[in-house]
N, C-alpha and C. Protein backbone atom coordinates (compact mmCIF):
# COMPACT_ATOMS: atom_id res chain seq x y z
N UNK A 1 -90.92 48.27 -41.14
CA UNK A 1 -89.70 49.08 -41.12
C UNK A 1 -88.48 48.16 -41.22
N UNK A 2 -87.56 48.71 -41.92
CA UNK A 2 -86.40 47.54 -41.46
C UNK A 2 -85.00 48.36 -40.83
N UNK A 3 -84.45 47.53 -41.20
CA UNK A 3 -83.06 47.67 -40.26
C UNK A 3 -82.65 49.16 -40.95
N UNK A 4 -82.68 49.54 -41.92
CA UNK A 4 -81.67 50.52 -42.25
C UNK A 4 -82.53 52.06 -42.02
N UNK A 5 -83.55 51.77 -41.14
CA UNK A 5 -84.40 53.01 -41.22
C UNK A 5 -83.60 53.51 -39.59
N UNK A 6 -83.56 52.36 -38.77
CA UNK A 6 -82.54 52.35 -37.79
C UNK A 6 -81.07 53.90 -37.87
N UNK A 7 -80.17 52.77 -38.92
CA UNK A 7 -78.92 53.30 -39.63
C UNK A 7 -79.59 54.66 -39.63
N UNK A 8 -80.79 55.01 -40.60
CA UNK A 8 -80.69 56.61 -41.04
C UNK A 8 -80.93 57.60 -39.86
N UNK A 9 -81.37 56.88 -38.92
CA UNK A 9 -82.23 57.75 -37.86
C UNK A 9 -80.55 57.99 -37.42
N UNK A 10 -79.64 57.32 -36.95
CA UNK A 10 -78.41 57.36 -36.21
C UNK A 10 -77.65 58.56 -37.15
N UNK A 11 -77.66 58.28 -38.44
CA UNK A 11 -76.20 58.86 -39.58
C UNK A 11 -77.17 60.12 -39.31
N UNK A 12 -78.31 60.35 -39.44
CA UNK A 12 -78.75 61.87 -39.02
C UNK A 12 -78.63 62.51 -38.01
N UNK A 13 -78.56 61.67 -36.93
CA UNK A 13 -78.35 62.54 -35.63
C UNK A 13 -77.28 62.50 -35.62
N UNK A 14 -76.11 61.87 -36.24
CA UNK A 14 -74.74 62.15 -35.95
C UNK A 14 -74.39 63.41 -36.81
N UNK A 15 -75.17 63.76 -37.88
CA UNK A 15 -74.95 64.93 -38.86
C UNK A 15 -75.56 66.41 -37.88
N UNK A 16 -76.29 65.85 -37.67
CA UNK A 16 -77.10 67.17 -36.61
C UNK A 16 -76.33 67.38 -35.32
N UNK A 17 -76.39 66.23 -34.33
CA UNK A 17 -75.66 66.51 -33.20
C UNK A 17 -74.12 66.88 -33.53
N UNK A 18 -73.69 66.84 -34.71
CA UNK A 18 -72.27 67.25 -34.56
C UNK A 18 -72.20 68.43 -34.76
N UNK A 19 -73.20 69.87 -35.53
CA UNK A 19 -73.16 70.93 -35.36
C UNK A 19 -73.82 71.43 -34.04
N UNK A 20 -75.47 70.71 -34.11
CA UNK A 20 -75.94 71.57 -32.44
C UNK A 20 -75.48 70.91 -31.24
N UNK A 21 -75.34 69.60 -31.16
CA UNK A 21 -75.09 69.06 -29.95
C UNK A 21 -76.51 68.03 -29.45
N UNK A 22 -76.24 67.49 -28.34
CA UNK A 22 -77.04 66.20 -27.85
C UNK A 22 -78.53 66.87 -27.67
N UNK A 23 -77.98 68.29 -26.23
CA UNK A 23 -79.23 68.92 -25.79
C UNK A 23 -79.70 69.27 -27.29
N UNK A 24 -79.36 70.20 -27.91
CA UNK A 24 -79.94 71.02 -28.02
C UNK A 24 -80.50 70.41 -29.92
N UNK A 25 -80.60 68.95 -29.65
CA UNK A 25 -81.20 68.48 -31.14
C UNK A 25 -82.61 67.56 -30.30
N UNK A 26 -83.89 67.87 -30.80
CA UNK A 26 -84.75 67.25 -30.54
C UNK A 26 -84.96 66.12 -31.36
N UNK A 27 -85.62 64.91 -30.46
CA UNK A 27 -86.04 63.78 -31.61
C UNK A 27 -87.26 63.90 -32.93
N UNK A 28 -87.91 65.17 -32.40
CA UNK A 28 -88.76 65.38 -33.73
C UNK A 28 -88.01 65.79 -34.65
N UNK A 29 -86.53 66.70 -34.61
CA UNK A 29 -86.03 67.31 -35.31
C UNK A 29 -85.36 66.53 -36.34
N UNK A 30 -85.10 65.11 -35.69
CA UNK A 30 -84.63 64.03 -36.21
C UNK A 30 -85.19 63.38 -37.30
N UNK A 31 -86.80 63.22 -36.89
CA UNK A 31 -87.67 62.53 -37.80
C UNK A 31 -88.14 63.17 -38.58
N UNK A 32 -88.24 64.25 -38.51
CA UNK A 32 -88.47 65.45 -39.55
C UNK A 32 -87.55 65.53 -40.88
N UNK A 33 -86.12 65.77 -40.24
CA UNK A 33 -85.39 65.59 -41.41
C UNK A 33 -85.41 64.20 -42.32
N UNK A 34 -85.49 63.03 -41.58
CA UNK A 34 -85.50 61.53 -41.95
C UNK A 34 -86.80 61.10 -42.26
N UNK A 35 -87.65 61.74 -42.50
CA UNK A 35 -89.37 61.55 -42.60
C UNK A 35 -89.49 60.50 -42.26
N UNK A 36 -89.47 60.24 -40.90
CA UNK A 36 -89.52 58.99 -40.34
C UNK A 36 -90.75 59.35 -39.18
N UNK A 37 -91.45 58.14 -39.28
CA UNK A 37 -92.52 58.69 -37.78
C UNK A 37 -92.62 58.23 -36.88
N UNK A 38 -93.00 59.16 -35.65
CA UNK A 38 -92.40 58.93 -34.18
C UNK A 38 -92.55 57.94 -33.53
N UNK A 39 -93.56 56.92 -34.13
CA UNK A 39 -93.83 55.21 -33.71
C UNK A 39 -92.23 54.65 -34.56
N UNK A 40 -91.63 54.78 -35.11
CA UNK A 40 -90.86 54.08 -35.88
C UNK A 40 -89.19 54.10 -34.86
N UNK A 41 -89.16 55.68 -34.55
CA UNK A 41 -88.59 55.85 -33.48
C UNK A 41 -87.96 54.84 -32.26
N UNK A 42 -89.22 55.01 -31.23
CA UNK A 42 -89.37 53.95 -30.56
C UNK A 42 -89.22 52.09 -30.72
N UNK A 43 -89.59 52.00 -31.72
CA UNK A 43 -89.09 50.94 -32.18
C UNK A 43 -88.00 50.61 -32.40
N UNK A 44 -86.85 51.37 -32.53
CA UNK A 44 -85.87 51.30 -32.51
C UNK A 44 -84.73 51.72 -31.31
N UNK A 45 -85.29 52.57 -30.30
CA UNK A 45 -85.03 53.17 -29.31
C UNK A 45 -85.43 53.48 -28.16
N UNK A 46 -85.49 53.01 -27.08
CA UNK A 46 -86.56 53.62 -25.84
C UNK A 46 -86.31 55.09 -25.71
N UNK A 47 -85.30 55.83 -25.60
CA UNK A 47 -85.42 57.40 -25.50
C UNK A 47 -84.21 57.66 -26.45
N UNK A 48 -84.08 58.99 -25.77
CA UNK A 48 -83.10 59.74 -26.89
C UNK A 48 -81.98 59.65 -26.34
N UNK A 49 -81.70 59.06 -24.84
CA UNK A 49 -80.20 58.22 -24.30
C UNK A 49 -80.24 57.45 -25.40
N UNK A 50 -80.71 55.96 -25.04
CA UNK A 50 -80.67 55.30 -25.93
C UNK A 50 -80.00 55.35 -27.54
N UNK A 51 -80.66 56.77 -28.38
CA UNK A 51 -80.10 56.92 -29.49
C UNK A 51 -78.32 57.67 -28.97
N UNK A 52 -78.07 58.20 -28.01
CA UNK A 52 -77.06 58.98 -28.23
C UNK A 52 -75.99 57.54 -27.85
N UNK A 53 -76.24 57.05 -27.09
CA UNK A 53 -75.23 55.62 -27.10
C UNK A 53 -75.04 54.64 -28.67
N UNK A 54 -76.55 54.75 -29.02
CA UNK A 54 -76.26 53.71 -30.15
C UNK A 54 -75.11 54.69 -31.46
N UNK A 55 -75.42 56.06 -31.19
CA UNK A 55 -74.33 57.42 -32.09
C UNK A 55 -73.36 57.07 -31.43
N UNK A 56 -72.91 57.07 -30.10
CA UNK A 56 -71.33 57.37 -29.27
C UNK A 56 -70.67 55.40 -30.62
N UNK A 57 -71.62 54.97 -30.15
CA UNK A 57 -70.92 53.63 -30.53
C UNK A 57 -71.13 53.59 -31.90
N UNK A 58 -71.24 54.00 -33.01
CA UNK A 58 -71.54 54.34 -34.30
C UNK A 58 -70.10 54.87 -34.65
N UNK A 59 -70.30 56.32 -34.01
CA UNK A 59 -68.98 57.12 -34.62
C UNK A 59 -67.80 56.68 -34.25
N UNK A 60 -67.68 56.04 -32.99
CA UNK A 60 -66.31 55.47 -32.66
C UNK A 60 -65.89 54.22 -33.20
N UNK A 61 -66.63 53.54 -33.38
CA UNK A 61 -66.13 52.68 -34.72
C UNK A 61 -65.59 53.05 -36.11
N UNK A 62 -65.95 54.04 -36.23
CA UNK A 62 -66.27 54.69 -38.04
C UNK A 62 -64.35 55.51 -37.79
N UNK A 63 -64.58 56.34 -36.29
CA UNK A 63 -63.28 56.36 -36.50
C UNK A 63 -62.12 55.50 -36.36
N UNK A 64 -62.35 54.75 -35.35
CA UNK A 64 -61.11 53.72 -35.24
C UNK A 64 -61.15 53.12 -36.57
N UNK A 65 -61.69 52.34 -37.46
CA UNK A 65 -61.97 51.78 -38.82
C UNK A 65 -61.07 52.84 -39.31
N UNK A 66 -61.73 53.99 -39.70
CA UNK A 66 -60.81 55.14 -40.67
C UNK A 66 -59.35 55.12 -40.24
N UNK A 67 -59.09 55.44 -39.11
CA UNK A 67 -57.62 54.96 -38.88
C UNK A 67 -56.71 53.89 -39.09
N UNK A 68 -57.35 52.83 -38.61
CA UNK A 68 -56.70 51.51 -39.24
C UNK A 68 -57.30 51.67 -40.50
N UNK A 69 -58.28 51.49 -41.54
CA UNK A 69 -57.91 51.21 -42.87
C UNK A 69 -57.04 52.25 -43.36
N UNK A 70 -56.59 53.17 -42.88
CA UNK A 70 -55.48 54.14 -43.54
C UNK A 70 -54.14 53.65 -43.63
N UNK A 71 -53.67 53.28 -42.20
CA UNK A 71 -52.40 52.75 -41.75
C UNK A 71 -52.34 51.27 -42.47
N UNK A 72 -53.11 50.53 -42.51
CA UNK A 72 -53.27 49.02 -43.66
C UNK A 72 -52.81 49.56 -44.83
N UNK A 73 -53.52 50.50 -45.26
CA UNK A 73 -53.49 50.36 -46.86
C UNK A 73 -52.18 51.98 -47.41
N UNK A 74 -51.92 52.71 -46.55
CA UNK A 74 -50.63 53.82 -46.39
C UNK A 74 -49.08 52.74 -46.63
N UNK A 75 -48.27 53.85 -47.18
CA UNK A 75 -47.15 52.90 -48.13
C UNK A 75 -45.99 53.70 -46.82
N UNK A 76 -44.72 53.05 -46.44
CA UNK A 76 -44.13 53.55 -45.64
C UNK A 76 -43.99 53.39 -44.24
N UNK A 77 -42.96 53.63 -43.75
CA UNK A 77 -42.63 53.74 -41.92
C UNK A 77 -43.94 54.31 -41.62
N UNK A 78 -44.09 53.64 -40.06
CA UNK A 78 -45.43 53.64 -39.37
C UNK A 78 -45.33 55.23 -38.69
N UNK A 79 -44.38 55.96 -38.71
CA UNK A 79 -45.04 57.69 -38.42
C UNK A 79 -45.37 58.32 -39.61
N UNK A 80 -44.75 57.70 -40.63
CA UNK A 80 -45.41 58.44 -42.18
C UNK A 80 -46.52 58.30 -42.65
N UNK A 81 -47.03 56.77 -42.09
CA UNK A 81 -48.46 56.62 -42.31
C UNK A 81 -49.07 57.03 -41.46
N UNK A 82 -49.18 57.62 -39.86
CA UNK A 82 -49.73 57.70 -38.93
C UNK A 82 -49.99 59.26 -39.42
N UNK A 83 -48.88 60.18 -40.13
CA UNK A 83 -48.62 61.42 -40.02
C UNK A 83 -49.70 61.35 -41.45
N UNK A 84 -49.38 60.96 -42.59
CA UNK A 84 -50.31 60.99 -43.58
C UNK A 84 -51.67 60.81 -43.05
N UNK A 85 -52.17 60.25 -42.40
CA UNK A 85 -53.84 60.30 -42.02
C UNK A 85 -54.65 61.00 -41.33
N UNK A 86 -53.35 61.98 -40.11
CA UNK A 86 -53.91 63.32 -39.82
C UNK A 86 -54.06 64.26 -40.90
N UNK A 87 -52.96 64.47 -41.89
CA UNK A 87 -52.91 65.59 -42.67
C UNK A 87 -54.00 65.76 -43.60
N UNK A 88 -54.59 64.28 -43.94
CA UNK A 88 -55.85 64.17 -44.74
C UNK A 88 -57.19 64.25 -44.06
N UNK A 89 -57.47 64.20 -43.11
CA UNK A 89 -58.00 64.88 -42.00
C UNK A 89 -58.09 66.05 -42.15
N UNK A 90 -57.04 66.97 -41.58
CA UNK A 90 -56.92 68.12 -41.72
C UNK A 90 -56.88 68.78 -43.09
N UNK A 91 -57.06 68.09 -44.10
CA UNK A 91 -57.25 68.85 -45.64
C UNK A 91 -58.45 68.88 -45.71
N UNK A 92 -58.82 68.29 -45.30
CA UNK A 92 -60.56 67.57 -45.70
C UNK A 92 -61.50 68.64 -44.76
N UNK A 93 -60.73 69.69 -44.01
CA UNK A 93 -61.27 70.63 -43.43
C UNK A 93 -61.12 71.70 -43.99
N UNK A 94 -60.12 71.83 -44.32
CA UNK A 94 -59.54 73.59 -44.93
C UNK A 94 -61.09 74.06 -45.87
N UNK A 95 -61.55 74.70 -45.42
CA UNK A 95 -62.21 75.72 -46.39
C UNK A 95 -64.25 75.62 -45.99
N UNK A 96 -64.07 74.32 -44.88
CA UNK A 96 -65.18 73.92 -44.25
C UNK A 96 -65.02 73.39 -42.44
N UNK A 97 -65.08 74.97 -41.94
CA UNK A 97 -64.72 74.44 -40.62
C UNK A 97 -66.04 74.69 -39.79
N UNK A 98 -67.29 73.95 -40.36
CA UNK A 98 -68.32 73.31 -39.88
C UNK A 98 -67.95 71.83 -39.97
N UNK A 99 -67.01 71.75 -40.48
CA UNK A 99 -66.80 69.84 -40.72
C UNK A 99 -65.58 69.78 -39.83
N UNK A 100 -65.26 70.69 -38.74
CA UNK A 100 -63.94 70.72 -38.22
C UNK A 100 -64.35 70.12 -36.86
N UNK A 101 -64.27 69.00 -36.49
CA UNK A 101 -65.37 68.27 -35.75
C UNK A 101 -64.35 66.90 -35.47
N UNK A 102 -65.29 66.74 -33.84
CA UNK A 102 -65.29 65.33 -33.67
C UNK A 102 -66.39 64.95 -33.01
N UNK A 103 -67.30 64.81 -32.96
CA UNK A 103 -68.62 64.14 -32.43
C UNK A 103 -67.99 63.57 -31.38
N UNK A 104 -67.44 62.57 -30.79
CA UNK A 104 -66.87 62.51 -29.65
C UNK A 104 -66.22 63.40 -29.01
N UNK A 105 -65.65 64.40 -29.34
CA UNK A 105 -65.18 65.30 -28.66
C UNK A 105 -66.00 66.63 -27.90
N UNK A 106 -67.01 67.01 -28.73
CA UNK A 106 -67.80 67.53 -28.70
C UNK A 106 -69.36 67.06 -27.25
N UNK A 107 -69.62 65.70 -27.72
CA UNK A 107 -70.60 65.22 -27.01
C UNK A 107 -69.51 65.12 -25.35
N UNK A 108 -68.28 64.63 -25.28
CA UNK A 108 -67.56 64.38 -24.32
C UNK A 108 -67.58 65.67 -23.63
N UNK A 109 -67.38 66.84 -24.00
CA UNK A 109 -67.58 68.50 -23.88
C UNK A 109 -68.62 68.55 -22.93
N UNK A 110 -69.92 68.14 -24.00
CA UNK A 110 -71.08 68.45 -23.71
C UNK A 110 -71.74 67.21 -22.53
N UNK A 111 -71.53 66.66 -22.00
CA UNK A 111 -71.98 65.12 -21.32
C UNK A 111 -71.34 64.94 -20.25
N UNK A 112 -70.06 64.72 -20.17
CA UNK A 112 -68.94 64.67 -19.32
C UNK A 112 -69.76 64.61 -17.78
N UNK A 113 -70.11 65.70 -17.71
CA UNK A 113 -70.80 65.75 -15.90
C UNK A 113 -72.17 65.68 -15.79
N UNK A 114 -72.78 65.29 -17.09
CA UNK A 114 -74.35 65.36 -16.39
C UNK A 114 -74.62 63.88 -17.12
N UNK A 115 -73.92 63.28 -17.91
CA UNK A 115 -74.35 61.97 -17.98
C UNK A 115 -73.02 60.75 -18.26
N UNK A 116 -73.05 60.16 -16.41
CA UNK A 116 -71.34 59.25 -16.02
C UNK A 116 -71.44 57.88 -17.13
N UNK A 117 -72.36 57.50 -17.56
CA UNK A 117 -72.58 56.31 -18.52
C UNK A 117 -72.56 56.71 -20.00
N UNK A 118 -72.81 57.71 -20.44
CA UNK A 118 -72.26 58.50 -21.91
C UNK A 118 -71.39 58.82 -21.86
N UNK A 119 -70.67 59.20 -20.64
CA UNK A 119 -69.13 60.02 -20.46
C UNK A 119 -67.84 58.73 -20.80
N UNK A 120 -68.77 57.52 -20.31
CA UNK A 120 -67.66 56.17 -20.24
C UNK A 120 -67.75 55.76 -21.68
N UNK A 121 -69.26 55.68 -22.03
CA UNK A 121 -68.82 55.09 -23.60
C UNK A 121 -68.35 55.75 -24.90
N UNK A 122 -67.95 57.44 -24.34
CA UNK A 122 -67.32 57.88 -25.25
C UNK A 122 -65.83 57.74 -25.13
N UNK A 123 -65.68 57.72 -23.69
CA UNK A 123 -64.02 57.64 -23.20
C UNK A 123 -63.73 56.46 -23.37
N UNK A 124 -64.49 55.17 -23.73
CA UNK A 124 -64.29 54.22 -23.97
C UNK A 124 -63.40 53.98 -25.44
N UNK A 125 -64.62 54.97 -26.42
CA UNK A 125 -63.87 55.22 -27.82
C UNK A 125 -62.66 56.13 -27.76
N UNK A 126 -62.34 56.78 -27.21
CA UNK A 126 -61.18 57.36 -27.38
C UNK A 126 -60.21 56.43 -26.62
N UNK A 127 -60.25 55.92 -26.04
CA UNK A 127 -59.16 54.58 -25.23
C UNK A 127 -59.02 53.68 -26.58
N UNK A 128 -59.77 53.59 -27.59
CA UNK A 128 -59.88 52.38 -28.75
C UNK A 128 -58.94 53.26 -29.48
N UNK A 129 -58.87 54.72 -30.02
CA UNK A 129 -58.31 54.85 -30.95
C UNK A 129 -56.65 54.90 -30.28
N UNK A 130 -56.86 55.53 -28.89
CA UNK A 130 -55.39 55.61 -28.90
C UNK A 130 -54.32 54.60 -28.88
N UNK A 131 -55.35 53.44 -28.65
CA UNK A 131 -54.50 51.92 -28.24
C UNK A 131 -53.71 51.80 -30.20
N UNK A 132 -54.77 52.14 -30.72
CA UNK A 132 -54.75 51.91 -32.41
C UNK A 132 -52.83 52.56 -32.45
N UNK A 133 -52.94 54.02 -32.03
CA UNK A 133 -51.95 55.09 -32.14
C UNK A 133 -50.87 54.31 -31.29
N UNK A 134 -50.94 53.86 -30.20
CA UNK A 134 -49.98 53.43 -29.23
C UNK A 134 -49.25 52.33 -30.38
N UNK A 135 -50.45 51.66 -31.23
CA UNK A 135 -49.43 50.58 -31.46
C UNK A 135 -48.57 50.89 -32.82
N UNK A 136 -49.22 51.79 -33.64
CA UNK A 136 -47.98 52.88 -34.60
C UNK A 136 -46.99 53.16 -34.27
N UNK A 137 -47.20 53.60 -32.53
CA UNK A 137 -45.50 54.20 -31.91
C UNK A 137 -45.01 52.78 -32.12
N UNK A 138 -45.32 51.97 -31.09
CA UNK A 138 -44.63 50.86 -30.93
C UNK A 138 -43.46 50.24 -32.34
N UNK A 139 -44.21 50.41 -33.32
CA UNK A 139 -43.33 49.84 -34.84
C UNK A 139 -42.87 50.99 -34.84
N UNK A 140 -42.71 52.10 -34.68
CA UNK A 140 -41.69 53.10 -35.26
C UNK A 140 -41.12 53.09 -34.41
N UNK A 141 -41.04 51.99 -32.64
CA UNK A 141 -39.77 51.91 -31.84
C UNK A 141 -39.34 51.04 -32.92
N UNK A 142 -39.44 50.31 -33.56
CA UNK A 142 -39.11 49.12 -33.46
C UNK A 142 -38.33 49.35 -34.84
N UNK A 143 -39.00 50.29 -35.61
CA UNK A 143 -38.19 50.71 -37.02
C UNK A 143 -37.34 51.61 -36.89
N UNK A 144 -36.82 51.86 -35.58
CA UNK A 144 -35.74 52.68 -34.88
C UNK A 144 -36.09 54.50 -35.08
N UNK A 145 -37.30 54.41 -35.39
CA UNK A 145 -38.06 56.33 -35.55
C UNK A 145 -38.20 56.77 -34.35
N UNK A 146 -38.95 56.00 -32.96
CA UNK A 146 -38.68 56.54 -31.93
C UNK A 146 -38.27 56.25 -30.76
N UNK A 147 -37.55 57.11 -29.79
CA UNK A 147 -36.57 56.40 -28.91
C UNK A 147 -36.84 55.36 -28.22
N UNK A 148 -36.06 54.70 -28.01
CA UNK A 148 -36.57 53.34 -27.11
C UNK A 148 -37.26 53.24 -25.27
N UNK A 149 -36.54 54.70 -25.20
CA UNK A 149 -37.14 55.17 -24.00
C UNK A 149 -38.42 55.96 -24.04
N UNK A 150 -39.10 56.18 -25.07
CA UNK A 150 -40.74 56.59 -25.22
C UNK A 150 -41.67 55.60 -24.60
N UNK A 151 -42.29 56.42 -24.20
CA UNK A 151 -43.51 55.55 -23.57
C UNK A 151 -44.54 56.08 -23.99
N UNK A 152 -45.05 54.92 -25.51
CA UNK A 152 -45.75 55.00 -26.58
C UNK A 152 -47.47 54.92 -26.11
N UNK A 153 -47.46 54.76 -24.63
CA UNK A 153 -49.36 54.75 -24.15
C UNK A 153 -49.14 56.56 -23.90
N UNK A 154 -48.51 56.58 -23.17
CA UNK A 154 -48.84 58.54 -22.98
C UNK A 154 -48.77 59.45 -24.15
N UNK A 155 -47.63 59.04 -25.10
CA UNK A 155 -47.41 59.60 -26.51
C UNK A 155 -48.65 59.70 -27.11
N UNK A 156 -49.29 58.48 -26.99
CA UNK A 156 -50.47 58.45 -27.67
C UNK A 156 -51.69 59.36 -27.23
N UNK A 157 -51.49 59.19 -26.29
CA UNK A 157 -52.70 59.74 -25.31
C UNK A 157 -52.84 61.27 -25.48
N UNK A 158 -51.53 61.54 -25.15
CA UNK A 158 -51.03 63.70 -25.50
C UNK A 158 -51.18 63.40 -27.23
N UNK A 159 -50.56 62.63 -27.67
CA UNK A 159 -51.39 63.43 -29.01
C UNK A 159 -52.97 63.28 -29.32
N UNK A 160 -53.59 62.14 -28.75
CA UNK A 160 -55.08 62.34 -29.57
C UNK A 160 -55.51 63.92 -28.74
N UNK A 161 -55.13 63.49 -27.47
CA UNK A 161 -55.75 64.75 -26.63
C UNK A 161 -55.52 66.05 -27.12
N UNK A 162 -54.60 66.33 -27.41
CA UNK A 162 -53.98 67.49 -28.27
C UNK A 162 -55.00 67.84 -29.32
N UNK A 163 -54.91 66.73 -30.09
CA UNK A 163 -55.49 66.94 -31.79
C UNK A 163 -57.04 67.15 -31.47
N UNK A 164 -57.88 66.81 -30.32
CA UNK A 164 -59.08 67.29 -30.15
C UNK A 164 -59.00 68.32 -29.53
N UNK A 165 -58.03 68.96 -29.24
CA UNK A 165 -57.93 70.50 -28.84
C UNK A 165 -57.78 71.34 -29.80
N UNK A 166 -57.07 70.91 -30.60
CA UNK A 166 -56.63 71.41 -32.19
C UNK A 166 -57.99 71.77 -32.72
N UNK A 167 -58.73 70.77 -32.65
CA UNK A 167 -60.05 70.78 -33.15
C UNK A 167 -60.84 72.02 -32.99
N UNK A 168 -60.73 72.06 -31.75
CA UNK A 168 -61.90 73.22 -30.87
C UNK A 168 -60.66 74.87 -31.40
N UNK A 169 -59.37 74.92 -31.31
CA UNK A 169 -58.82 75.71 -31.81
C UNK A 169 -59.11 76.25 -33.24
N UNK A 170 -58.95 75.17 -33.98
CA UNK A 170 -59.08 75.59 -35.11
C UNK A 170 -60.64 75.91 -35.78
N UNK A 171 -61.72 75.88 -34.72
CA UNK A 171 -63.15 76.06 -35.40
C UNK A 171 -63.12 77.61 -34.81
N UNK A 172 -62.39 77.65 -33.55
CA UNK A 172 -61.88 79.61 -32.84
C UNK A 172 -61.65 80.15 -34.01
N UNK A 173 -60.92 79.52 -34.54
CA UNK A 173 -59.55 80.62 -35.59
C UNK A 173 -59.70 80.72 -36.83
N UNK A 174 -61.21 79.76 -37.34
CA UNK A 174 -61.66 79.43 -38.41
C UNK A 174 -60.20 79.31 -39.75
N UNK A 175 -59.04 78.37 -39.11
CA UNK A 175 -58.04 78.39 -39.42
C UNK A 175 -57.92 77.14 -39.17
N UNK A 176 -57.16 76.12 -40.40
CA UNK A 176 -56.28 74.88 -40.09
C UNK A 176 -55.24 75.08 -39.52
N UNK A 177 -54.13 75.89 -39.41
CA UNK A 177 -52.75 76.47 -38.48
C UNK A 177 -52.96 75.30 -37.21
N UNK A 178 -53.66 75.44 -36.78
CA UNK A 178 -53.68 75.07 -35.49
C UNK A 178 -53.42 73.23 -35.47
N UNK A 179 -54.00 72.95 -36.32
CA UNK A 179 -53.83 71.54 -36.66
C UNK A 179 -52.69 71.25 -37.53
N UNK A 180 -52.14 72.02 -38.42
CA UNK A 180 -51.19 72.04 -39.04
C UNK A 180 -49.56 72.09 -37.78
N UNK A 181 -49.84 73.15 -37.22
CA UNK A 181 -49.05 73.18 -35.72
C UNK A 181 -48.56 72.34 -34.91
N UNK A 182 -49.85 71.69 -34.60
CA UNK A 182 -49.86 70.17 -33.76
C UNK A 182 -49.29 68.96 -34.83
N UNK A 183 -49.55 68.78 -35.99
CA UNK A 183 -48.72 68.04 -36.70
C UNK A 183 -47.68 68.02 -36.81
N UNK A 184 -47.06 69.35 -36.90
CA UNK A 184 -45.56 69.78 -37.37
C UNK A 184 -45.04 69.50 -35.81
N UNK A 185 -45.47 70.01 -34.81
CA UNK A 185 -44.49 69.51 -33.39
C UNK A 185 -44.42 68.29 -33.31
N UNK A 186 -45.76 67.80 -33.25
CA UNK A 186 -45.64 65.80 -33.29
C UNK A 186 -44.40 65.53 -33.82
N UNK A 187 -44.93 65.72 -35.16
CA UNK A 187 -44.18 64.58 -36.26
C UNK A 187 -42.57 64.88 -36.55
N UNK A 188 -42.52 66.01 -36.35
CA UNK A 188 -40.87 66.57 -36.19
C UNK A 188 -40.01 67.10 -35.17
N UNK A 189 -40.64 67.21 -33.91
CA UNK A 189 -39.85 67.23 -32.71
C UNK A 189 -40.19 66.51 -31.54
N UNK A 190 -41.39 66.04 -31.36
CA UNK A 190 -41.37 64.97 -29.97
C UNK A 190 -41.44 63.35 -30.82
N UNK A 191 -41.98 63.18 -32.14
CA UNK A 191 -41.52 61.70 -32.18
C UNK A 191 -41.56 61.90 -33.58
N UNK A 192 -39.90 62.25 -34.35
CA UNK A 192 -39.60 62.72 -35.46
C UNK A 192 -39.19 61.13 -36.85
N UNK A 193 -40.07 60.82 -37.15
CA UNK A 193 -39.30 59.79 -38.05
C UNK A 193 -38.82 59.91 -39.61
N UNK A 194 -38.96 59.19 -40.64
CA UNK A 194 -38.08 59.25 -41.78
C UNK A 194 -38.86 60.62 -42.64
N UNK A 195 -38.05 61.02 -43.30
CA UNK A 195 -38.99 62.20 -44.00
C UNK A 195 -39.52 61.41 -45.67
């Protein structure tokens, strides 16, 4: 077996657990789809903790990465690029709100009180992206976009928190509005920069 049979077993359960969830995806269900067999499994994993940590730490990379390579390679003041990478986000949903998702948000939902060591290494990833966001505010203090009296760790914090509420809103309302909403208050009345 090699390494990337690993990779597929993970990118599948992150495709599966992000519609059913942790409980309610079995590891046969896994190898079934990945025609992978249940010795191969183990070899890569002692249980199905095991796989949901090696996913928590999978997807939270994939997002922090997506965020910074956006803001790197985005043209413009650091809320125009910060604001451009939600909105493409949120396009990339309109018309598929089975993809209206955050696998961390979701597993955090679902985990939170029955497992304190999955609960940390997902809150771990969301502490990574917001530090990412904190430091966007910081240059748009600095490019005079937001006030000097912001305090760019909580800013950060109410918006990711927000935008994974947005999330769970907008799969209710089978509607982007909701994310569209949370953009438009962000980006034009609590920390408004160049248009």
């Amino acid at each position: 077996m090699t390494e990337s049979t690993r990779d597929k077993l993970i990118a599948i359960s992150i495709q599966t657990m992000a519609v059913k969830g942790f409980n309610n995806t079995g590891i046969s269900e896994i190898l079934a789809v990945g025609k992978v067999p249940k010795g191969s499994f183990y070899h890569y994993f002692k249980s199905k903790d095991d796989l949901g940590f090696a996913i928590i730490e999978e997807y939270g990379q994939q997002m922090r990465r997506s965020l910074e390579e956006h803001l790197a390679s985005a043209q413009g003041p650091a809320l125009n690029r910060l604001r451009s990478y939600f909105i493409q986000i949120l396009e990339s949903f309109e018309g598929n709100f089975c993809a209206c998702n955050c696998l961390l948000g979701n597993l955090g939902q679902e985990l939170a009180i029955q497992n304190p060591a999955m609960r940390d290494a997902i809150f771990t990833h969301y502490r990574a992206v917001e530090r990412v966001i904190e430091g966007v505010l910081r240059q748009a203090k600095a490019e005079g976009d937001l006030a000097t009296s912001a305090d760019e760790a909580v800013l950060a914090k109410m918006f990711f928190a927000t935008w994974e509420g947005c999330l769970v809103r907008s799969k209710l309302e089978q509607s982007a509005q909701p994310l569209r909403d949370l953009i438009d208050l962000y980006f034009l009345v609590v920390f408004p920069g160049k248009k």
